[in-house]
PDB file of N, CA and C in Angstrom:
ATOM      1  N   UNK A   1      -4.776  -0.717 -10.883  1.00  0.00           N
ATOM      2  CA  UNK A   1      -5.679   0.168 -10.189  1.00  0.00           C
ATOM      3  C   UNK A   1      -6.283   1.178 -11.160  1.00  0.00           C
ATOM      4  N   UNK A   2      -5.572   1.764 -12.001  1.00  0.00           N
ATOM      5  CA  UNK A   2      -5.916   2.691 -12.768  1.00  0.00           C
ATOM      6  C   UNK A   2      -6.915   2.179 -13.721  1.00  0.00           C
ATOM      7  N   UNK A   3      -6.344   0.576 -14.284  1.00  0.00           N
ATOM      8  CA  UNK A   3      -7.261  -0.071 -15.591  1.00  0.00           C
ATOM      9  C   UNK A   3      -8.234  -0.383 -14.710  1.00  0.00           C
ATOM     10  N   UNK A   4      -8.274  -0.400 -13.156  1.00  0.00           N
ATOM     11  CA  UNK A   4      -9.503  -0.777 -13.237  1.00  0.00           C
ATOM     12  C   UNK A   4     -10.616  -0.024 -12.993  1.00  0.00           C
ATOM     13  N   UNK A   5      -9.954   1.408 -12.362  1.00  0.00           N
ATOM     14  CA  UNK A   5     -11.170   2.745 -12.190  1.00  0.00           C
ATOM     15  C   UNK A   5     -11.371   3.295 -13.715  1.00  0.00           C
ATOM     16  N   UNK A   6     -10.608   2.965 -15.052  1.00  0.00           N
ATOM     17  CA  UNK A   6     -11.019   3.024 -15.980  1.00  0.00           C
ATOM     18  C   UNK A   6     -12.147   2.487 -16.763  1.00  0.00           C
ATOM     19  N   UNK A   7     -12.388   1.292 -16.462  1.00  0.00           N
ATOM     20  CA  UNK A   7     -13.510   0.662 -17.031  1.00  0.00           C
ATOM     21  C   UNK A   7     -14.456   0.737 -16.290  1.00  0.00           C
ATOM     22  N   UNK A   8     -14.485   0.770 -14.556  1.00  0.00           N
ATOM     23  CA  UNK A   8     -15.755   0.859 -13.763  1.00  0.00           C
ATOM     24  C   UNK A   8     -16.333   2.522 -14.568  1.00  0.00           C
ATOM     25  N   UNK A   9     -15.542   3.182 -14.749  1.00  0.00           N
ATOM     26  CA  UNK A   9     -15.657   4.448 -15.302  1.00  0.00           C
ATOM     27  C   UNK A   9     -16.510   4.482 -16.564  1.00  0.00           C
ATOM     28  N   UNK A  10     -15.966   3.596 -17.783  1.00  0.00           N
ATOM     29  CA  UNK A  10     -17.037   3.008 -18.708  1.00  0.00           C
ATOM     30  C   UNK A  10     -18.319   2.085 -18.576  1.00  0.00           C
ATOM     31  N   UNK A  11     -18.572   1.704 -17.223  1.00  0.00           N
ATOM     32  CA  UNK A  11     -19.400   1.409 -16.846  1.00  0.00           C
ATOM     33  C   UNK A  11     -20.660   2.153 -16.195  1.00  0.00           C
ATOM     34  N   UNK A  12     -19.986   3.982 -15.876  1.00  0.00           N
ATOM     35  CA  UNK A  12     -20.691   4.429 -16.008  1.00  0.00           C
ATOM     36  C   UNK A  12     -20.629   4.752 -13.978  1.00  0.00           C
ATOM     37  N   UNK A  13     -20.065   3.949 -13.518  1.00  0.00           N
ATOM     38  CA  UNK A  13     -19.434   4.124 -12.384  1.00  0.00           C
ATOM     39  C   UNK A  13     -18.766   5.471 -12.081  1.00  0.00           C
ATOM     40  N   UNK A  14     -18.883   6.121 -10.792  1.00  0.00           N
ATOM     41  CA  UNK A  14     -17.989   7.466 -10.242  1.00  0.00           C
ATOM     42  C   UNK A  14     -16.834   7.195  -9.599  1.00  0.00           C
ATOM     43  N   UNK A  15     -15.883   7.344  -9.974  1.00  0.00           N
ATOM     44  CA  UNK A  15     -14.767   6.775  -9.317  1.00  0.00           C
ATOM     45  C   UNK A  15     -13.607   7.911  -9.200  1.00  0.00           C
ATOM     46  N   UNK A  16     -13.263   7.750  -7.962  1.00  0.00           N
ATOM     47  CA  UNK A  16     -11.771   8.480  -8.080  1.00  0.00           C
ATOM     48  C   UNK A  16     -10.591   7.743  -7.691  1.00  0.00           C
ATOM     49  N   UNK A  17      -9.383   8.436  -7.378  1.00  0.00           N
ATOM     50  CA  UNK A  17      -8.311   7.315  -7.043  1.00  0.00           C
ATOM     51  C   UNK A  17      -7.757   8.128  -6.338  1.00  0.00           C
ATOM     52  N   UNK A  18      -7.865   7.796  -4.702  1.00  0.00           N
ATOM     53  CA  UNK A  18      -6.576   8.650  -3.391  1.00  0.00           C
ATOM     54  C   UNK A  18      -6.238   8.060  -3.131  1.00  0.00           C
ATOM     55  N   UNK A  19      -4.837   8.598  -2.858  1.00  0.00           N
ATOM     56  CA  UNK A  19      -4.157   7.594  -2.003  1.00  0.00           C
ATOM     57  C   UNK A  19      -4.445   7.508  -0.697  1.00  0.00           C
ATOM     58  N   UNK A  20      -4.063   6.809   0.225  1.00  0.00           N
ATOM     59  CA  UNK A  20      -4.142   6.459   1.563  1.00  0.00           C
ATOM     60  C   UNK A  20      -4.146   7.360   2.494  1.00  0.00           C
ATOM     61  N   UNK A  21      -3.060   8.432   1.941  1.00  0.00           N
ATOM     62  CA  UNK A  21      -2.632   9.253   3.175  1.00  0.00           C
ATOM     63  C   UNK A  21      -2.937  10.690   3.047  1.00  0.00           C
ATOM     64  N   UNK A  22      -3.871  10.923   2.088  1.00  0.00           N
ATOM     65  CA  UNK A  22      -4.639  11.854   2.054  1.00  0.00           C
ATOM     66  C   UNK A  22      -5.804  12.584   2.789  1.00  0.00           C
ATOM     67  N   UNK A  23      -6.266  13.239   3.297  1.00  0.00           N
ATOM     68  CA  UNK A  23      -7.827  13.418   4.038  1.00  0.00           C
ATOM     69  C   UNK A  23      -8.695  13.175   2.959  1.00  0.00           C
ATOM     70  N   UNK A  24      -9.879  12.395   3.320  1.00  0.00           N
ATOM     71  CA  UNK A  24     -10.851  11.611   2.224  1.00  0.00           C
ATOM     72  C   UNK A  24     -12.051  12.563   2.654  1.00  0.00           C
ATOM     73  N   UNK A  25     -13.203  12.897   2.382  1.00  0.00           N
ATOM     74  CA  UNK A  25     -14.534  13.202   2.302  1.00  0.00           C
ATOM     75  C   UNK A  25     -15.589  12.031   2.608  1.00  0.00           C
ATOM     76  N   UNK A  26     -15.330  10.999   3.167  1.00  0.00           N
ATOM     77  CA  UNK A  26     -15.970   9.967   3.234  1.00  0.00           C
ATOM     78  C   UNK A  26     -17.710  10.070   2.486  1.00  0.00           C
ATOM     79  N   UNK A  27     -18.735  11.102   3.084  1.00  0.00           N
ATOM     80  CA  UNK A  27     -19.399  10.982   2.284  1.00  0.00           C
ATOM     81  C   UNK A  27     -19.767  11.245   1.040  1.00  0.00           C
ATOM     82  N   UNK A  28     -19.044  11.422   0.352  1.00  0.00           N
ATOM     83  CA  UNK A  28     -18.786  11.423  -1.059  1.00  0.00           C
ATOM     84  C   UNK A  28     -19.096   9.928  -1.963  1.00  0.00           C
ATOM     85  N   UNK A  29     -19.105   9.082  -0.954  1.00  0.00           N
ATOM     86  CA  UNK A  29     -18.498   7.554  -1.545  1.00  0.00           C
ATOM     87  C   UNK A  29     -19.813   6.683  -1.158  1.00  0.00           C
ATOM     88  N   UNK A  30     -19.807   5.589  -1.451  1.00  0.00           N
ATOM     89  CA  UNK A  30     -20.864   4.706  -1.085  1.00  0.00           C
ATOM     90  C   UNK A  30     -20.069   3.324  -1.059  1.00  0.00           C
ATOM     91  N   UNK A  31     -18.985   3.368  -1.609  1.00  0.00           N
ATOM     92  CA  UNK A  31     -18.106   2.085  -1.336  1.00  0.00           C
ATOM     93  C   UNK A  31     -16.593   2.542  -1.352  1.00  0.00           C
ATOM     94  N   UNK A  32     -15.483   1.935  -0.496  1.00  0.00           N
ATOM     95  CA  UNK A  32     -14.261   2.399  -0.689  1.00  0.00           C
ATOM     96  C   UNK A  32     -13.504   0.916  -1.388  1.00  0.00           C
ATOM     97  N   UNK A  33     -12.547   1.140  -2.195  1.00  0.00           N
ATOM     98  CA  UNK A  33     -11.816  -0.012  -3.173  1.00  0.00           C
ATOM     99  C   UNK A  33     -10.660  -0.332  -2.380  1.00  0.00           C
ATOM    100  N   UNK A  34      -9.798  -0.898  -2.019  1.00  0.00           N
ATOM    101  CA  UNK A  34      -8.380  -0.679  -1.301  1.00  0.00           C
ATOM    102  C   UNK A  34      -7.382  -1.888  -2.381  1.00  0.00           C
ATOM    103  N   UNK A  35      -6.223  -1.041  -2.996  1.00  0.00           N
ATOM    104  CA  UNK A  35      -5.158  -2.174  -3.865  1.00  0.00           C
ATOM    105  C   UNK A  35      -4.182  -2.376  -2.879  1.00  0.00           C
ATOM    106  N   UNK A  36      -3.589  -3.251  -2.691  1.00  0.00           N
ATOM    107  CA  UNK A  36      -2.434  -3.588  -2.334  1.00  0.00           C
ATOM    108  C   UNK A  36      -2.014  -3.602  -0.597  1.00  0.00           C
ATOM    109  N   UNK A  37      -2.525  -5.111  -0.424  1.00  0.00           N
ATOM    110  CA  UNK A  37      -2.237  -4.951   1.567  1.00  0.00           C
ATOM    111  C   UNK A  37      -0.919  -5.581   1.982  1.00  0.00           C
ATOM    112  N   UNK A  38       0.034  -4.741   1.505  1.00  0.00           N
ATOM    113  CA  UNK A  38       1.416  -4.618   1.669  1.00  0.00           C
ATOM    114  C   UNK A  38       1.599  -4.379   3.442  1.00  0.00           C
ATOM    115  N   UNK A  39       0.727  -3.120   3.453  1.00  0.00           N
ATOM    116  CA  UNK A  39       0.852  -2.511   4.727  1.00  0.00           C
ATOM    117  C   UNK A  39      -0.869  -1.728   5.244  1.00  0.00           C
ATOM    118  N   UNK A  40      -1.157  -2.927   6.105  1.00  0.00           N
ATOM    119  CA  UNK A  40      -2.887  -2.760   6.375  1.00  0.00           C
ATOM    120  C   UNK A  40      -3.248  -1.823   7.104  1.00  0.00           C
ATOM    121  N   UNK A  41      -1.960  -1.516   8.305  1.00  0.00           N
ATOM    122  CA  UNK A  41      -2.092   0.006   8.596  1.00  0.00           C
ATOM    123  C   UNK A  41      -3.010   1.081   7.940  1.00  0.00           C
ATOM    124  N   UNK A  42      -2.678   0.891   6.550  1.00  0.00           N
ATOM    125  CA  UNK A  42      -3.017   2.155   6.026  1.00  0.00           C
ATOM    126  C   UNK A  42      -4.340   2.466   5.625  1.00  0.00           C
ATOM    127  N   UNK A  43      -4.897   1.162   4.831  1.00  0.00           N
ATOM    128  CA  UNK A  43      -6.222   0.896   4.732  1.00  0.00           C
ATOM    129  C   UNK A  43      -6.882   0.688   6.200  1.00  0.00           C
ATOM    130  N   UNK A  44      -6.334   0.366   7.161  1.00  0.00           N
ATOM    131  CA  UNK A  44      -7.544  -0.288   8.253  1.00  0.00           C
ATOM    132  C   UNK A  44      -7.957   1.541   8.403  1.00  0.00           C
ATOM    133  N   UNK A  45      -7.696   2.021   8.972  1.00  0.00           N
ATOM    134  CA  UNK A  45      -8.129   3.509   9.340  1.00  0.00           C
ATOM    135  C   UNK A  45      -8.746   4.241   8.508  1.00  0.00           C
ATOM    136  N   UNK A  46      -8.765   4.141   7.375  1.00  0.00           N
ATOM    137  CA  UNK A  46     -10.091   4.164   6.662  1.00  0.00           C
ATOM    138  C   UNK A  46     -11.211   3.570   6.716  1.00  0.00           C
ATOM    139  N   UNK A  47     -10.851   2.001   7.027  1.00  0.00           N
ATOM    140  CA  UNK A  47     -12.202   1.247   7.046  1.00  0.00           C
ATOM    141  C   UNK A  47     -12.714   1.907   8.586  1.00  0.00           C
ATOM    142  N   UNK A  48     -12.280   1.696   9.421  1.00  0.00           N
ATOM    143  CA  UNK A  48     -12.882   1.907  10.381  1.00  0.00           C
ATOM    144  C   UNK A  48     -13.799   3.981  10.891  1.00  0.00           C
ATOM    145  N   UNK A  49     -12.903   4.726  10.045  1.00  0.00           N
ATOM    146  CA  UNK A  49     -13.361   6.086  10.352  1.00  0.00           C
ATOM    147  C   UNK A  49     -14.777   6.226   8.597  1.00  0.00           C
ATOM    148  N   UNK A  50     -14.529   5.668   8.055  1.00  0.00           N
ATOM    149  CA  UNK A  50     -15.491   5.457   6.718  1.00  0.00           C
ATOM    150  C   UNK A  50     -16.893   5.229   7.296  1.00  0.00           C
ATOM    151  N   UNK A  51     -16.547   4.043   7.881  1.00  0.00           N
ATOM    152  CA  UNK A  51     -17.721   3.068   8.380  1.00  0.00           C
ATOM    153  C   UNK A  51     -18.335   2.906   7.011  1.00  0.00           C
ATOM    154  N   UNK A  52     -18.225   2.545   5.913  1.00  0.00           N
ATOM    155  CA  UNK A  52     -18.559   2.333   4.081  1.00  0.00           C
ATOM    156  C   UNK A  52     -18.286   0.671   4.490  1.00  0.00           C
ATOM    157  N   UNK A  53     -19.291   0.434   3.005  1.00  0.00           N
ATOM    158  CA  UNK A  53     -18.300  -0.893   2.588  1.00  0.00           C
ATOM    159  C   UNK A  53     -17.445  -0.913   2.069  1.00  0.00           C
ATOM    160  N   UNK A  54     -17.068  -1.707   1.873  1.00  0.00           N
ATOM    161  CA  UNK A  54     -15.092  -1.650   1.241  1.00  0.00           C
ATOM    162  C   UNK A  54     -14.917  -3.253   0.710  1.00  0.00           C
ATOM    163  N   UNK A  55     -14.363  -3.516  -0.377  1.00  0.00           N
ATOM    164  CA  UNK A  55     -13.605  -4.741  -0.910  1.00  0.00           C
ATOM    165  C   UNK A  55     -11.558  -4.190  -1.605  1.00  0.00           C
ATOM    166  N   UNK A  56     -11.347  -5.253  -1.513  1.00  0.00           N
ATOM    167  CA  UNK A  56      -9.499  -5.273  -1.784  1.00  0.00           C
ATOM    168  C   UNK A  56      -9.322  -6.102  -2.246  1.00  0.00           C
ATOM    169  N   UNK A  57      -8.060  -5.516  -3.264  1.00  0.00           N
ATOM    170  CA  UNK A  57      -7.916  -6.049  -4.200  1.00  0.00           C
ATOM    171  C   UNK A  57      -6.344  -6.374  -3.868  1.00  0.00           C
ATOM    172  N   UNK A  58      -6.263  -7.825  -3.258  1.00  0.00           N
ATOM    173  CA  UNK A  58      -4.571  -7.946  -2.689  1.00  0.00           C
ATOM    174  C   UNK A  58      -3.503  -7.799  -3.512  1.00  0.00           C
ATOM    175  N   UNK A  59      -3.820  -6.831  -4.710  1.00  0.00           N
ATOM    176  CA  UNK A  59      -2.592  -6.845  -5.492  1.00  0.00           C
ATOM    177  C   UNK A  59      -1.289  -6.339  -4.732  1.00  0.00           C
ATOM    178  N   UNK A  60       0.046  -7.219  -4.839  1.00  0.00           N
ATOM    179  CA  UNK A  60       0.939  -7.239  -4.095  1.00  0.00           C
ATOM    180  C   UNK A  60       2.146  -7.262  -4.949  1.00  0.00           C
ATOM    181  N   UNK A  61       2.898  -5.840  -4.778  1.00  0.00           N
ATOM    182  CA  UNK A  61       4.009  -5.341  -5.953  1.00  0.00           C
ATOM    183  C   UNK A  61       5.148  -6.296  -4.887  1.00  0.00           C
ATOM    184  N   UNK A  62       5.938  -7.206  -5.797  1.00  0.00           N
ATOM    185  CA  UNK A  62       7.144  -7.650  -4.965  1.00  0.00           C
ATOM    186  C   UNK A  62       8.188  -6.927  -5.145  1.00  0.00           C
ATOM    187  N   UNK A  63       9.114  -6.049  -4.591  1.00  0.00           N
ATOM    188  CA  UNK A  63      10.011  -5.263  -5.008  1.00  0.00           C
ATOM    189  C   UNK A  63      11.528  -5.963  -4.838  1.00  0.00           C
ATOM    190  N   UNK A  64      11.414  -7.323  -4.409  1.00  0.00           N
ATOM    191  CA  UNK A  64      13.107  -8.103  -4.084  1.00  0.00           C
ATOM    192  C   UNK A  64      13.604  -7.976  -5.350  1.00  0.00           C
ATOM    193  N   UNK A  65      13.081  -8.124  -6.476  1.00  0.00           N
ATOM    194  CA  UNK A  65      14.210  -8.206  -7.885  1.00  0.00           C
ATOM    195  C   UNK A  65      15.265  -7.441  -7.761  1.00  0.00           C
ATOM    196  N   UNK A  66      13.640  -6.055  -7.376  1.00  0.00           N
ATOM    197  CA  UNK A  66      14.995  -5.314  -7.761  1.00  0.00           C
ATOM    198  C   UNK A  66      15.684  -4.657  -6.498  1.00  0.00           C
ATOM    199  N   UNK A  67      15.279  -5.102  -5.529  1.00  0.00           N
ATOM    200  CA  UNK A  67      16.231  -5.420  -4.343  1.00  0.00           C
ATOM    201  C   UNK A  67      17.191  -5.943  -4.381  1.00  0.00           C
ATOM    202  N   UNK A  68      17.438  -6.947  -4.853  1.00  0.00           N
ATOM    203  CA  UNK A  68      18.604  -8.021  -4.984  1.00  0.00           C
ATOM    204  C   UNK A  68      19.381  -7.469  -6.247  1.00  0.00           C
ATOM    205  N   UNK A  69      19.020  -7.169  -7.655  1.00  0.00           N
ATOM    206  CA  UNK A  69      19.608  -6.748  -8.236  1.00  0.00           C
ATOM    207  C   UNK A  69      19.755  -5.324  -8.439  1.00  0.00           C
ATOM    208  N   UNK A  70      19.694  -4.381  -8.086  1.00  0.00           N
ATOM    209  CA  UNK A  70      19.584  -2.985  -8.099  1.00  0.00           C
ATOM    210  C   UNK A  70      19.997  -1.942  -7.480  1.00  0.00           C
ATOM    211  N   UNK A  71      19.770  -2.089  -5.958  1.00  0.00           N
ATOM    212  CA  UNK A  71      19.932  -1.376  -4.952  1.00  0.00           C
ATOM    213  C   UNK A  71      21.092  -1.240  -4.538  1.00  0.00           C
ATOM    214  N   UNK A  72      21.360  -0.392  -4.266  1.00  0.00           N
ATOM    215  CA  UNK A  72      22.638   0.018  -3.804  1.00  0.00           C
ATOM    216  C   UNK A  72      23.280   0.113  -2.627  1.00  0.00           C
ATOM    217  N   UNK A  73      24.398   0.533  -2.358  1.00  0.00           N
ATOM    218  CA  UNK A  73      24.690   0.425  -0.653  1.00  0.00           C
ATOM    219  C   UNK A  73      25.060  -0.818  -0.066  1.00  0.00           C
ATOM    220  N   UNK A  74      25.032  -0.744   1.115  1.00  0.00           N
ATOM    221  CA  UNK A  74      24.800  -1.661   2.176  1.00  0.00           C
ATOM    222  C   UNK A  74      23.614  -2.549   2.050  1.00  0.00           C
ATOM    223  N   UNK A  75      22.700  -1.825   1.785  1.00  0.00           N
ATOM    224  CA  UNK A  75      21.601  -2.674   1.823  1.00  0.00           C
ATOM    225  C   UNK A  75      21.322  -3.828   0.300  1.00  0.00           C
ATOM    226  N   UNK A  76      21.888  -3.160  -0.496  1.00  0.00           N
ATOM    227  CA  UNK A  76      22.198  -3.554  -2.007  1.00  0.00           C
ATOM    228  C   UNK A  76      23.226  -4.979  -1.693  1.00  0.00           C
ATOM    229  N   UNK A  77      23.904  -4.700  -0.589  1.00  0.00           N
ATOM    230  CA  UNK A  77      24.968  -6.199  -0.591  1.00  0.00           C
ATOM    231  C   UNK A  77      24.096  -7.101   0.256  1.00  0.00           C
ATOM    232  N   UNK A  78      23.514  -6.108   1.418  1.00  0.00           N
ATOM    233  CA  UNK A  78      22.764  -7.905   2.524  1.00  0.00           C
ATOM    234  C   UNK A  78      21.694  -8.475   1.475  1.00  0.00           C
ATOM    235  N   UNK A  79      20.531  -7.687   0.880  1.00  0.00           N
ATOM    236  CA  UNK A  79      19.727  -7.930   0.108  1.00  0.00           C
ATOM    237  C   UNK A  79      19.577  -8.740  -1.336  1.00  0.00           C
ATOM    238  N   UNK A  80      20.939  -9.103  -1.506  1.00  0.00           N
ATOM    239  CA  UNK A  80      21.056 -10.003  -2.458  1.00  0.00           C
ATOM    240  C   UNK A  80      21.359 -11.571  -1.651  1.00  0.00           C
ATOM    241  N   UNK A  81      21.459 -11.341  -0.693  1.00  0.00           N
ATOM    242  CA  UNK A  81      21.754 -12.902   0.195  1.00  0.00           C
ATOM    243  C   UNK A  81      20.497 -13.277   1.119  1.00  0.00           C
ATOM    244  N   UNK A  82      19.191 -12.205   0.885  1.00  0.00           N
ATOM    245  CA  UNK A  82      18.044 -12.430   1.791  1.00  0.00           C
ATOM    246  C   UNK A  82      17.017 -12.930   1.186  1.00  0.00           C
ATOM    247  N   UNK A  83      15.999 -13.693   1.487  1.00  0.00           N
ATOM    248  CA  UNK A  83      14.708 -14.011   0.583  1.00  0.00           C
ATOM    249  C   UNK A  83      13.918 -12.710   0.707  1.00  0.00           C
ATOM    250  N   UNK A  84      13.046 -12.577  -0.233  1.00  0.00           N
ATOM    251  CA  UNK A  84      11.868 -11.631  -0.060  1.00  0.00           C
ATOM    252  C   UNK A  84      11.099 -11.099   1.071  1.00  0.00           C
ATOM    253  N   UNK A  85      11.085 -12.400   2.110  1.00  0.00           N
ATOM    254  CA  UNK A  85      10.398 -11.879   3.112  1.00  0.00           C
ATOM    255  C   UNK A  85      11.548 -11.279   4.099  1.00  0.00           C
ATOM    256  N   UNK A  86      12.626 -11.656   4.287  1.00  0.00           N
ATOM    257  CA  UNK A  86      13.644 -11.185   4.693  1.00  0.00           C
ATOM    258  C   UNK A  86      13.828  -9.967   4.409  1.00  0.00           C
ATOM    259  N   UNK A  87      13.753  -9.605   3.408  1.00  0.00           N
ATOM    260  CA  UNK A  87      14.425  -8.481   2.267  1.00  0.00           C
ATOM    261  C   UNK A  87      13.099  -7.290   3.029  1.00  0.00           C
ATOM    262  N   UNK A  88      11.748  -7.455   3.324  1.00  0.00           N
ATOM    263  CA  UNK A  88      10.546  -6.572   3.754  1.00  0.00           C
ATOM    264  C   UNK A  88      10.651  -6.318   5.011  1.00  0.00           C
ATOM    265  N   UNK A  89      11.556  -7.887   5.899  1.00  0.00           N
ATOM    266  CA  UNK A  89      11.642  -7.348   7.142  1.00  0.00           C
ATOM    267  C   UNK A  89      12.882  -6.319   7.965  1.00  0.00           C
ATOM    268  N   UNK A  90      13.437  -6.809   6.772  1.00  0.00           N
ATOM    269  CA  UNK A  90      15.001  -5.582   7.508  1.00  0.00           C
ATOM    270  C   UNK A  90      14.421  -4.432   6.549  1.00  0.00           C
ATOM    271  N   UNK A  91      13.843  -4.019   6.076  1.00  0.00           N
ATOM    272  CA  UNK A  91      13.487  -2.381   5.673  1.00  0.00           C
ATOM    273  C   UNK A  91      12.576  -2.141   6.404  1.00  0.00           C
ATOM    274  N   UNK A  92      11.518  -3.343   7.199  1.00  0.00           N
ATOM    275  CA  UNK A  92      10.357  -2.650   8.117  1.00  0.00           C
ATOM    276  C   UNK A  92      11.315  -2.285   9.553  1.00  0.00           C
ATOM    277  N   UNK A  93      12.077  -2.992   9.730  1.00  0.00           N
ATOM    278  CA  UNK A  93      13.210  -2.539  11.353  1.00  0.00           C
ATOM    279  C   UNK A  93      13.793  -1.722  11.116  1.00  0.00           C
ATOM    280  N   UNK A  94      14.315  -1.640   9.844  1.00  0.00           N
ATOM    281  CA  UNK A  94      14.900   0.039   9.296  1.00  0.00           C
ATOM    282  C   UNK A  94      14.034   0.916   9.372  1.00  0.00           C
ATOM    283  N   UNK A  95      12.816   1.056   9.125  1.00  0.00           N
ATOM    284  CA  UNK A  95      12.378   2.263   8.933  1.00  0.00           C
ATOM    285  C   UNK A  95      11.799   2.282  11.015  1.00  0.00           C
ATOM    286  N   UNK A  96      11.312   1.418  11.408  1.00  0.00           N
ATOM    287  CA  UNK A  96      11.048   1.748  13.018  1.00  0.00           C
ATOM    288  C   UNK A  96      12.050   2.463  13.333  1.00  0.00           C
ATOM    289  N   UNK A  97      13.878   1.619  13.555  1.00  0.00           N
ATOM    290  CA  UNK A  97      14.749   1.937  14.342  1.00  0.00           C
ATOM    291  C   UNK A  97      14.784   3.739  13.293  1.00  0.00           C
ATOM    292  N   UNK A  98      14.469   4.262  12.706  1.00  0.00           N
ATOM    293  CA  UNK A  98      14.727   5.505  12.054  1.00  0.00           C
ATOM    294  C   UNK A  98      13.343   6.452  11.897  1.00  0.00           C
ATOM    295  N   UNK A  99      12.343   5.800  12.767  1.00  0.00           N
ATOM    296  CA  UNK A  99      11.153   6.502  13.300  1.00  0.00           C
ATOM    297  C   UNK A  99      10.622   7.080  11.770  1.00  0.00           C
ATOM    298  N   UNK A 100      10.420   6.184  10.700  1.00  0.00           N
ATOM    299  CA  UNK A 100      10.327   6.762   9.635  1.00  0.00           C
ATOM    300  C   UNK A 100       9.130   5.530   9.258  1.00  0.00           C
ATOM    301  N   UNK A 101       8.394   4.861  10.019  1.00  0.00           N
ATOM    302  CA  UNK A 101       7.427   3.872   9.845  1.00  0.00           C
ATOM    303  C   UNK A 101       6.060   4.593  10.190  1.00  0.00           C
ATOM    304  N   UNK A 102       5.734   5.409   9.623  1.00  0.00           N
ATOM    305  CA  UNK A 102       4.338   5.458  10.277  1.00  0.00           C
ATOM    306  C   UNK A 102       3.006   5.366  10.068  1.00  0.00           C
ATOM    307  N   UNK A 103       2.360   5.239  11.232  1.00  0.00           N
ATOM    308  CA  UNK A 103       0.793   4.439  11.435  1.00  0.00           C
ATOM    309  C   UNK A 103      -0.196   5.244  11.402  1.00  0.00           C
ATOM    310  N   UNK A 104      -0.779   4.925  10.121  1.00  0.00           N
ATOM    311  CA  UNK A 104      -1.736   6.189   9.348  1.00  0.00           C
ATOM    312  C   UNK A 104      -2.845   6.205  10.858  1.00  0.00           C
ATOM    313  N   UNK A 105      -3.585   5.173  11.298  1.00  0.00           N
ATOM    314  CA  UNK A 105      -4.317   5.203  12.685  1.00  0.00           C
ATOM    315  C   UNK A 105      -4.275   5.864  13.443  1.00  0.00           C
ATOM    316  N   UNK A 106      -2.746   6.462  13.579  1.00  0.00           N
ATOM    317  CA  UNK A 106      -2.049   7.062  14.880  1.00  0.00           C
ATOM    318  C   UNK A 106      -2.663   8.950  14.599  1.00  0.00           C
TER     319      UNK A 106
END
């Protein structure tokens, strides 16, 4: 994300980089970029209060490595016996059942 608002930048391009969950200025922009649709929540509510064009860039960080090898706890022992998608869905029911999931939309 960074290498790439760097070179649009040498291109002479205006670019900044917020995150998601920030308040944006929408007209400031003439196009919005979005990395990583991990969780579309976050981007859709931009697209839709923007009303901009917008392209994404599905870069998608897998974090099981070091899920499986790293983590600690409880979750450090199921998470070495889960696949990846497994491993995204018991932290997405974790964070609901702990009201700690939330929906940038909302």
């Amino acid at each position: 994300m960074t290498e790439t608002a760097a070179h649009l930048k040498q291109l002479g391009v205006g670019v900044d980089v917020i995150e998601t969950k920030r308040t944006i200025d929408y007209s400031r922009y003439d196009l919005l970029h979005f990395f990583n649709i991990i969780r579309p929540a976050d981007i859709l509510v931009h697209i839709e209060r923007s009303q901009k064009p917008f392209v994404i860039s599905p870069i998608l960080v897998d974090y099981s490595e070091y899920d499986k090898l790293h983590r600690k706890g409880l979750a450090g022992k199921l998470f070495k016996w889960l696949p990846p998608a497994g491993i995204e869905y018991v932290k997405t029911i974790y964070r609901a059942a702990r009201r700690k999931d939330v929906l940038a939309s909302n």
